[in-house]
C-alpha atoms as a PDB file:
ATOM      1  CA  UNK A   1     -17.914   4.389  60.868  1.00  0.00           C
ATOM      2  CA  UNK A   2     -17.562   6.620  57.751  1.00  0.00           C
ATOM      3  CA  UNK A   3     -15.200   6.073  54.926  1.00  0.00           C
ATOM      4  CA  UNK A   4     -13.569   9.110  54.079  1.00  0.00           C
ATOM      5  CA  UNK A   5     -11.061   8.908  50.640  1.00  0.00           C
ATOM      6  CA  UNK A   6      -8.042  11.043  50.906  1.00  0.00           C
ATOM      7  CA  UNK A   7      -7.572  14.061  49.455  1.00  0.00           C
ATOM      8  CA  UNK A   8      -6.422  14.139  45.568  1.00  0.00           C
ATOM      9  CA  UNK A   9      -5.491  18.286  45.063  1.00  0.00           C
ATOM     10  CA  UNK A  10      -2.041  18.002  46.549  1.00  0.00           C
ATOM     11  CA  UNK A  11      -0.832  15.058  43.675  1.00  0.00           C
ATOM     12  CA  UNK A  12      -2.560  16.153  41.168  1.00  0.00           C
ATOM     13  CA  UNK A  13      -1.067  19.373  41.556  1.00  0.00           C
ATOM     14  CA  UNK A  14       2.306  17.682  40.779  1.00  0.00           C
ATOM     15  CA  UNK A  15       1.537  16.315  37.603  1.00  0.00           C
ATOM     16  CA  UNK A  16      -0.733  19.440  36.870  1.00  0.00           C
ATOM     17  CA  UNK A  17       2.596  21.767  37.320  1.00  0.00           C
ATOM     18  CA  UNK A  18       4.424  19.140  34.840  1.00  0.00           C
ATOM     19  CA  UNK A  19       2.569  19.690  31.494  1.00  0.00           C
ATOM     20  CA  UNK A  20       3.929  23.230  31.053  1.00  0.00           C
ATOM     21  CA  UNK A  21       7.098  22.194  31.213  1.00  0.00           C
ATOM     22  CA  UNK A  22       6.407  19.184  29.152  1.00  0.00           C
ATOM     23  CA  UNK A  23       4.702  21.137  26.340  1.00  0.00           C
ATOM     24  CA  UNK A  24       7.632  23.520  26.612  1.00  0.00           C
ATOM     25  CA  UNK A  25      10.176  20.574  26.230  1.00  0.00           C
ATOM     26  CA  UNK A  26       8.347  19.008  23.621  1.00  0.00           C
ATOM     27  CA  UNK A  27       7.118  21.810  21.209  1.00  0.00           C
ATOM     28  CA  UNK A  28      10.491  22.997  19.959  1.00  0.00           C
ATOM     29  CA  UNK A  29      11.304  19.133  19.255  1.00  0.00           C
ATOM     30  CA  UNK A  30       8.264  18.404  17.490  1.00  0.00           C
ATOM     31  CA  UNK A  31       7.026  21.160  15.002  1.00  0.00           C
ATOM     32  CA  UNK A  32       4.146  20.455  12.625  1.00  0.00           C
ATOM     33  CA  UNK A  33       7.218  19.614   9.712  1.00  0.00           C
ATOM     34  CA  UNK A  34       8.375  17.013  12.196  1.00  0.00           C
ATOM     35  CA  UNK A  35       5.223  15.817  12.334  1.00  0.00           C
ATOM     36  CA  UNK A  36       4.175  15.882   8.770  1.00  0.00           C
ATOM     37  CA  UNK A  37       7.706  14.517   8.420  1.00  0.00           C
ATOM     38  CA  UNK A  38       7.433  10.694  10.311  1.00  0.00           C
ATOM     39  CA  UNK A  39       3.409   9.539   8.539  1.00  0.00           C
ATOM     40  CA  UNK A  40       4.913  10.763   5.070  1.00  0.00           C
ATOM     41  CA  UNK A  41       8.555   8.596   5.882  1.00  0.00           C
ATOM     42  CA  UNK A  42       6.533   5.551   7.067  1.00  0.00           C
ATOM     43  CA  UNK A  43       4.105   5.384   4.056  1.00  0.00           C
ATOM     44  CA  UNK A  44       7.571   6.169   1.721  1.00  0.00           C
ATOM     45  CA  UNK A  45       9.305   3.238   3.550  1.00  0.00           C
ATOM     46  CA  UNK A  46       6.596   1.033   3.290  1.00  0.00           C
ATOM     47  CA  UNK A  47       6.125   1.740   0.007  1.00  0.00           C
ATOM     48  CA  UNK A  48       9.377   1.252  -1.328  1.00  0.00           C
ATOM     49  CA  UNK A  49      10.080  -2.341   0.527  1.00  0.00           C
ATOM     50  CA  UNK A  50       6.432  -3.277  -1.334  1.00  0.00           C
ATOM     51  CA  UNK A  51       7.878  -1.974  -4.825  1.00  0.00           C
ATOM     52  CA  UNK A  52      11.278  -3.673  -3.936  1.00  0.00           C
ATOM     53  CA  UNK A  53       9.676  -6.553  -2.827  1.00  0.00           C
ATOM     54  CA  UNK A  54       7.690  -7.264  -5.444  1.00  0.00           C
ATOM     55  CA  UNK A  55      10.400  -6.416  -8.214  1.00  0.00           C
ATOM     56  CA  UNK A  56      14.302  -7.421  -6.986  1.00  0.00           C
ATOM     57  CA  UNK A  57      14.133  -9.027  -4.118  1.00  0.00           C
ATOM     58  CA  UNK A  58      15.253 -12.370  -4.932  1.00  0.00           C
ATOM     59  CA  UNK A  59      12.481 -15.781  -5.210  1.00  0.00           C
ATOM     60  CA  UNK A  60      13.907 -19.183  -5.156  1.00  0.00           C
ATOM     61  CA  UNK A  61      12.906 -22.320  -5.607  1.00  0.00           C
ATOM     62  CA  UNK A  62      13.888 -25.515  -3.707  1.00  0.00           C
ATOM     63  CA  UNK A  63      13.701 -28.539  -6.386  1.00  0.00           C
ATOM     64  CA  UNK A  64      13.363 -31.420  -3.785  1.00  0.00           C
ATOM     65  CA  UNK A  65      10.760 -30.015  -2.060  1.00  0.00           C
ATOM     66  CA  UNK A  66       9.098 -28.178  -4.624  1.00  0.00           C
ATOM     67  CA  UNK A  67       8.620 -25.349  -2.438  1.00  0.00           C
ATOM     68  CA  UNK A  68       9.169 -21.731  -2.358  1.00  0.00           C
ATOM     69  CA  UNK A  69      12.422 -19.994  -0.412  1.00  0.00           C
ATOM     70  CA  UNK A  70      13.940 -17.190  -0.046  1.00  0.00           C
ATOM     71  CA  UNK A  71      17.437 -18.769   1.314  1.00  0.00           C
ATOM     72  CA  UNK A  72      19.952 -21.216  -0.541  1.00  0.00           C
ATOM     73  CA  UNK A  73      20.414 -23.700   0.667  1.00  0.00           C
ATOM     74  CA  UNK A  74      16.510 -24.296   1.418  1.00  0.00           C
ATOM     75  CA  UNK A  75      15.382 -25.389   5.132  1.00  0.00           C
ATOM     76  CA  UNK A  76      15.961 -28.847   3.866  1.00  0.00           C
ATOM     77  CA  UNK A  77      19.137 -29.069   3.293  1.00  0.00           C
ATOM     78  CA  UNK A  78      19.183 -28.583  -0.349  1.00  0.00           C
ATOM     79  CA  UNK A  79      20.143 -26.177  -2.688  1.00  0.00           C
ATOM     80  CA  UNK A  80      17.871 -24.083  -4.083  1.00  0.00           C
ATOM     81  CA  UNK A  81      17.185 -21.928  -7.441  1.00  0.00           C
ATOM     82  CA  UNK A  82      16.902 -18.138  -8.283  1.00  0.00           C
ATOM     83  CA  UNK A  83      13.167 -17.891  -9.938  1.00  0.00           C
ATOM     84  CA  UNK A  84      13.029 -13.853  -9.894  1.00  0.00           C
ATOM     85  CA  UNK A  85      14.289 -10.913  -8.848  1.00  0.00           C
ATOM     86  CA  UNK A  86      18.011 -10.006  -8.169  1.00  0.00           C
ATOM     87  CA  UNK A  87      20.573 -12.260  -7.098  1.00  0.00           C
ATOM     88  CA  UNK A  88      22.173 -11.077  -3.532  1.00  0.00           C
ATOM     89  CA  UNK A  89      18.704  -8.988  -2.921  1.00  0.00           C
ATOM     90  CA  UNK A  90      17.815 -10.893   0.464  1.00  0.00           C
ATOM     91  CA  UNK A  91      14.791  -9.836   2.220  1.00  0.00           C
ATOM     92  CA  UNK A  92      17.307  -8.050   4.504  1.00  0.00           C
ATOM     93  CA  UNK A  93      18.645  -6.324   1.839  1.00  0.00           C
ATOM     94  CA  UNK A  94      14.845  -4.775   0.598  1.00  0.00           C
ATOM     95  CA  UNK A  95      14.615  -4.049   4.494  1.00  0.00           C
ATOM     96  CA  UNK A  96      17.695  -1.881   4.899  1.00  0.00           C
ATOM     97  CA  UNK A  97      16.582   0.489   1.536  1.00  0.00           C
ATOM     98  CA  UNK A  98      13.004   0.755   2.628  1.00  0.00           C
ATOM     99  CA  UNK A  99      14.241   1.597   5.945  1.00  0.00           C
ATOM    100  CA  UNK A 100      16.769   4.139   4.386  1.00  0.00           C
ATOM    101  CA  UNK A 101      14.364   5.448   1.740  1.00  0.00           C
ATOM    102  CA  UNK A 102      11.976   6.115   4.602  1.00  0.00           C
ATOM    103  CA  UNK A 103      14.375   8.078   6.837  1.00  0.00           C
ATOM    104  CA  UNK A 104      15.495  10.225   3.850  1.00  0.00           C
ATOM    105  CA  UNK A 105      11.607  11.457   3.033  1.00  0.00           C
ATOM    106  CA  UNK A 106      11.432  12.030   6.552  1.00  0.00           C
ATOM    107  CA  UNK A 107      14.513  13.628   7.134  1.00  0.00           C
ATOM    108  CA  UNK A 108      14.026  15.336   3.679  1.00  0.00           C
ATOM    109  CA  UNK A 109      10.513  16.820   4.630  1.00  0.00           C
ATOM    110  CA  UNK A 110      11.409  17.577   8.017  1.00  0.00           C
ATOM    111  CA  UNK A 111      14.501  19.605   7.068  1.00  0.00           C
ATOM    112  CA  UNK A 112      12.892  21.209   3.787  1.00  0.00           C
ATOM    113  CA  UNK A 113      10.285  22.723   5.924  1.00  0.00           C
ATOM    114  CA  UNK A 114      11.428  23.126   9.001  1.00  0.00           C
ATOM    115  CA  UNK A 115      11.402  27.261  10.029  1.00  0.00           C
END
């Protein structure tokens, strides 16, 4: 008895007849701006959430414990005090601006030089 496989040309002439339309979908949406455009926002975002996390965002300290927080009151129960940064600048807070200062400089590039 011989094993024969079945034949492949018919399916992968499906997916074969896809990419054109694919690449023809896609290309418009994705130009080498738009490209450029999402590395450039991600390194900007991630930048600015190190800069604001390093300089405002808000370090407390949690007297009975002697540990480091970044809520009041601590996990303990306690309240806790502001060491650094800016009071109200949660790490939520640094999140949302290095999220927005991200999609500007990507939004920004893209639009700049887009054709």
């Amino acid at each position: 008895m011989t094993i024969v496989a079945p034949p492949l040309g018919g399916s992968l002439f499906g997916v074969g007849r896809a990419f054109p339309f694919l690449a023809g979908a896609v290309s418009p949406v994705f130009s080498l701006a738009t490209l450029l455009a999402i590395p450039l926002g991600g390194v900007a975002g991630a930048t600015a959430d190190s800069v604001l996390g390093a300089t405002v965002q808000e370090l407390r300290r949690c007297d009975v414990c002697d540990r480091a927080c970044e809520t009041d009151p601590h996990a303990c129960g306690a309240p806790s005090r502001l060491v650094r940064g800016v009071r109200g600048f949660s790490n939520d807070v640094v999140n949302l601006l290095a999220t927005a200062t991200g999609a500007a400089v990507a939004f920004g590039f893209a639009t700049a030089f887009a054709r």
